[in-house]
C-alpha atoms as a PDB file:
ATOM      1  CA  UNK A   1      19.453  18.652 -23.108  1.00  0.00           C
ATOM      2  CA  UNK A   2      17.983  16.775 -19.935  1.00  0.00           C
ATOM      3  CA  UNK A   3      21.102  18.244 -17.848  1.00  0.00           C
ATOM      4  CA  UNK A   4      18.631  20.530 -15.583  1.00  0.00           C
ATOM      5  CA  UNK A   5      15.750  17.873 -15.372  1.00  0.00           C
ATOM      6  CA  UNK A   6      15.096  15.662 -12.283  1.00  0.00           C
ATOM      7  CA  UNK A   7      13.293  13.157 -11.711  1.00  0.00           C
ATOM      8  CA  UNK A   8      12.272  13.692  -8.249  1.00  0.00           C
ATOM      9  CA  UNK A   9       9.042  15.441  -8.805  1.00  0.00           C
ATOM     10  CA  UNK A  10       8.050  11.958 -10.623  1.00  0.00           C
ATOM     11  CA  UNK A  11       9.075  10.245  -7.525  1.00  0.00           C
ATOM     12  CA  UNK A  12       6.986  12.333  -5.178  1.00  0.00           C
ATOM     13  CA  UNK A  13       3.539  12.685  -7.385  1.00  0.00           C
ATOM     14  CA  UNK A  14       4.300   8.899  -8.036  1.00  0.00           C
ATOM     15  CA  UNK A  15       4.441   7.488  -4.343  1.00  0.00           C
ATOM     16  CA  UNK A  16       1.692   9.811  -3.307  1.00  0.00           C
ATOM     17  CA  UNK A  17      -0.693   8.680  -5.892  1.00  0.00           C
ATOM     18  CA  UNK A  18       0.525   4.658  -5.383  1.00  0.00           C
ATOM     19  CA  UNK A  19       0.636   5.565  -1.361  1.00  0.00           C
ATOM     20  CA  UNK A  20      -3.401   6.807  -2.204  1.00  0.00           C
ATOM     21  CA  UNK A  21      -4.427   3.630  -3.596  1.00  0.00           C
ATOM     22  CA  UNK A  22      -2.910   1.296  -1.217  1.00  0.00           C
ATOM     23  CA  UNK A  23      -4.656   3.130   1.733  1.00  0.00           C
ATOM     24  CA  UNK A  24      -8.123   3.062  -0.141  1.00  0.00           C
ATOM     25  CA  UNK A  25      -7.454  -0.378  -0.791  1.00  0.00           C
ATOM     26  CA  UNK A  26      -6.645  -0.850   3.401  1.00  0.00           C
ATOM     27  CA  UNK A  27      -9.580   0.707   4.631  1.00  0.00           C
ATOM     28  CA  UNK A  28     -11.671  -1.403   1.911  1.00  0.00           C
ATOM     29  CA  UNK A  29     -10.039  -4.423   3.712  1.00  0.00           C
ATOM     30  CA  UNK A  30     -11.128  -3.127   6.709  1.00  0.00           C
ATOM     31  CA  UNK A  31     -14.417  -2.370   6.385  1.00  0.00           C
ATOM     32  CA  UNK A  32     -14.470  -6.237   5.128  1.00  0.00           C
ATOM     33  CA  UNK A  33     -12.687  -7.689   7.664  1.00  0.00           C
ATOM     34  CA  UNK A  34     -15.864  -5.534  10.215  1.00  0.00           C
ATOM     35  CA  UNK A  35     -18.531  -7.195   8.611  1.00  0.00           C
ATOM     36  CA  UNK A  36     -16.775 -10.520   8.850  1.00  0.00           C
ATOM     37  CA  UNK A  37     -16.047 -10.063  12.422  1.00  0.00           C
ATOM     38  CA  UNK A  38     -18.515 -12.166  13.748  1.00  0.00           C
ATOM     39  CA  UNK A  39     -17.588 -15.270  11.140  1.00  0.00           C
ATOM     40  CA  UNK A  40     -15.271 -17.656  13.170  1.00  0.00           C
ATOM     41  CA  UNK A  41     -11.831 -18.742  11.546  1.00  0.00           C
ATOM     42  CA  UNK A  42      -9.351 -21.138  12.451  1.00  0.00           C
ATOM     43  CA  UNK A  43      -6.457 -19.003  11.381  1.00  0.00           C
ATOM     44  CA  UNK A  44      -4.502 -17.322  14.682  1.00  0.00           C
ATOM     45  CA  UNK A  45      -4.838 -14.448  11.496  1.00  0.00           C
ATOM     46  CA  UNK A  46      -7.412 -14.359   9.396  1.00  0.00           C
ATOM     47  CA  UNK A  47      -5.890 -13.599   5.090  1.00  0.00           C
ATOM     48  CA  UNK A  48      -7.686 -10.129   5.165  1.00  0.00           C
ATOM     49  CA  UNK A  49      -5.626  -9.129   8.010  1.00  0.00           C
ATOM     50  CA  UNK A  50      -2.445 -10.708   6.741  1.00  0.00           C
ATOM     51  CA  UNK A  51      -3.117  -8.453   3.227  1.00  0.00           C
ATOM     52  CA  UNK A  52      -3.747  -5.533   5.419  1.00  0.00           C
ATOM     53  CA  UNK A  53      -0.307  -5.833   7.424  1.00  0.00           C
ATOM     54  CA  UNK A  54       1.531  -6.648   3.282  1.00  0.00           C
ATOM     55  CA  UNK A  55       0.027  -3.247   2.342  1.00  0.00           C
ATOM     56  CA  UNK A  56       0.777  -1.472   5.461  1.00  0.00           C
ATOM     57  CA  UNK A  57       4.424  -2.132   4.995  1.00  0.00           C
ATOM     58  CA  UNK A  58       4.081  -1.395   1.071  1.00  0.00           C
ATOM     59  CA  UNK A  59       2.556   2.212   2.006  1.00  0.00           C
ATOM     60  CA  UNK A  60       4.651   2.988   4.929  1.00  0.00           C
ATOM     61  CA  UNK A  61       7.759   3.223   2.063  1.00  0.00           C
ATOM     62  CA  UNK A  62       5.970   4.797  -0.187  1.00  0.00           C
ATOM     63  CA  UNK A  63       5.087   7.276   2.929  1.00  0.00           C
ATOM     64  CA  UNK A  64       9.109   6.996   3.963  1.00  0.00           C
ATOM     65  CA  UNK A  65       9.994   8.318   0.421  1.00  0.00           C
ATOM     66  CA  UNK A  66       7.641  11.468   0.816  1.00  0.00           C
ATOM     67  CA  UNK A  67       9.723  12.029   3.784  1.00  0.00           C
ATOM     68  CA  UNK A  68      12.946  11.824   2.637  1.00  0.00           C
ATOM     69  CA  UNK A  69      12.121  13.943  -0.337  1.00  0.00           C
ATOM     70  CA  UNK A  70      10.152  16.940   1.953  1.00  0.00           C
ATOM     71  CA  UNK A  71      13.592  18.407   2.802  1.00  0.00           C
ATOM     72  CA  UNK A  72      14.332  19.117  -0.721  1.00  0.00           C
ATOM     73  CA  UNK A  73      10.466  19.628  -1.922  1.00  0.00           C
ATOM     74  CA  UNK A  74       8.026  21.416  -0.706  1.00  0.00           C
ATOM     75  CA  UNK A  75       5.044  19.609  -2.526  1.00  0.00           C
ATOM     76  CA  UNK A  76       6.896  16.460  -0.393  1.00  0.00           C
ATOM     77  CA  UNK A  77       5.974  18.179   2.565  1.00  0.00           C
ATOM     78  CA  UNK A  78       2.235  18.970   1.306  1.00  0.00           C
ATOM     79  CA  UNK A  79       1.478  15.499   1.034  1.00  0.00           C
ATOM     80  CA  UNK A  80       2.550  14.356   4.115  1.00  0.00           C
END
């Protein structure tokens, strides 16, 4: 019964929609970390900066899966 289904269309609407959020979230952080610029830490990095670079890496697979799957998929490819 599920012999013809796949589950790579999941995948793709899946990491583009979890890809989505963790970029809104980034440029939240950012526009944070802007109007905290001129408050002086005594971190070498400040914590929003360290969250930022924790979802960078968290997107950029997310981003890396949409890539391997655009070969395949076309609606990879439109979300890239």
């Amino acid at each position: 019964m599920y012999a013809g289904l796949s589950d790579i269309p999941y995948m793709i609407a899946g990491a583009h929609v979890s890809a989505a959020v963790l970029l809104a979230g980034i440029w939240a952080l950012k526009a944070k970390e802007k109007t905290q610029a001129g408050v002086p830490s005594e971190d070498i990095k400040p914590p929003i900066a360290q969250t930022v670079d924790s979802l960078m890496g968290n997107a950029l697979v997310l981003l890396r899966v949409l890539e391997h799957a655009a070969p395949r998929w076309m609606t990879a490819s439109y979300y890239l």
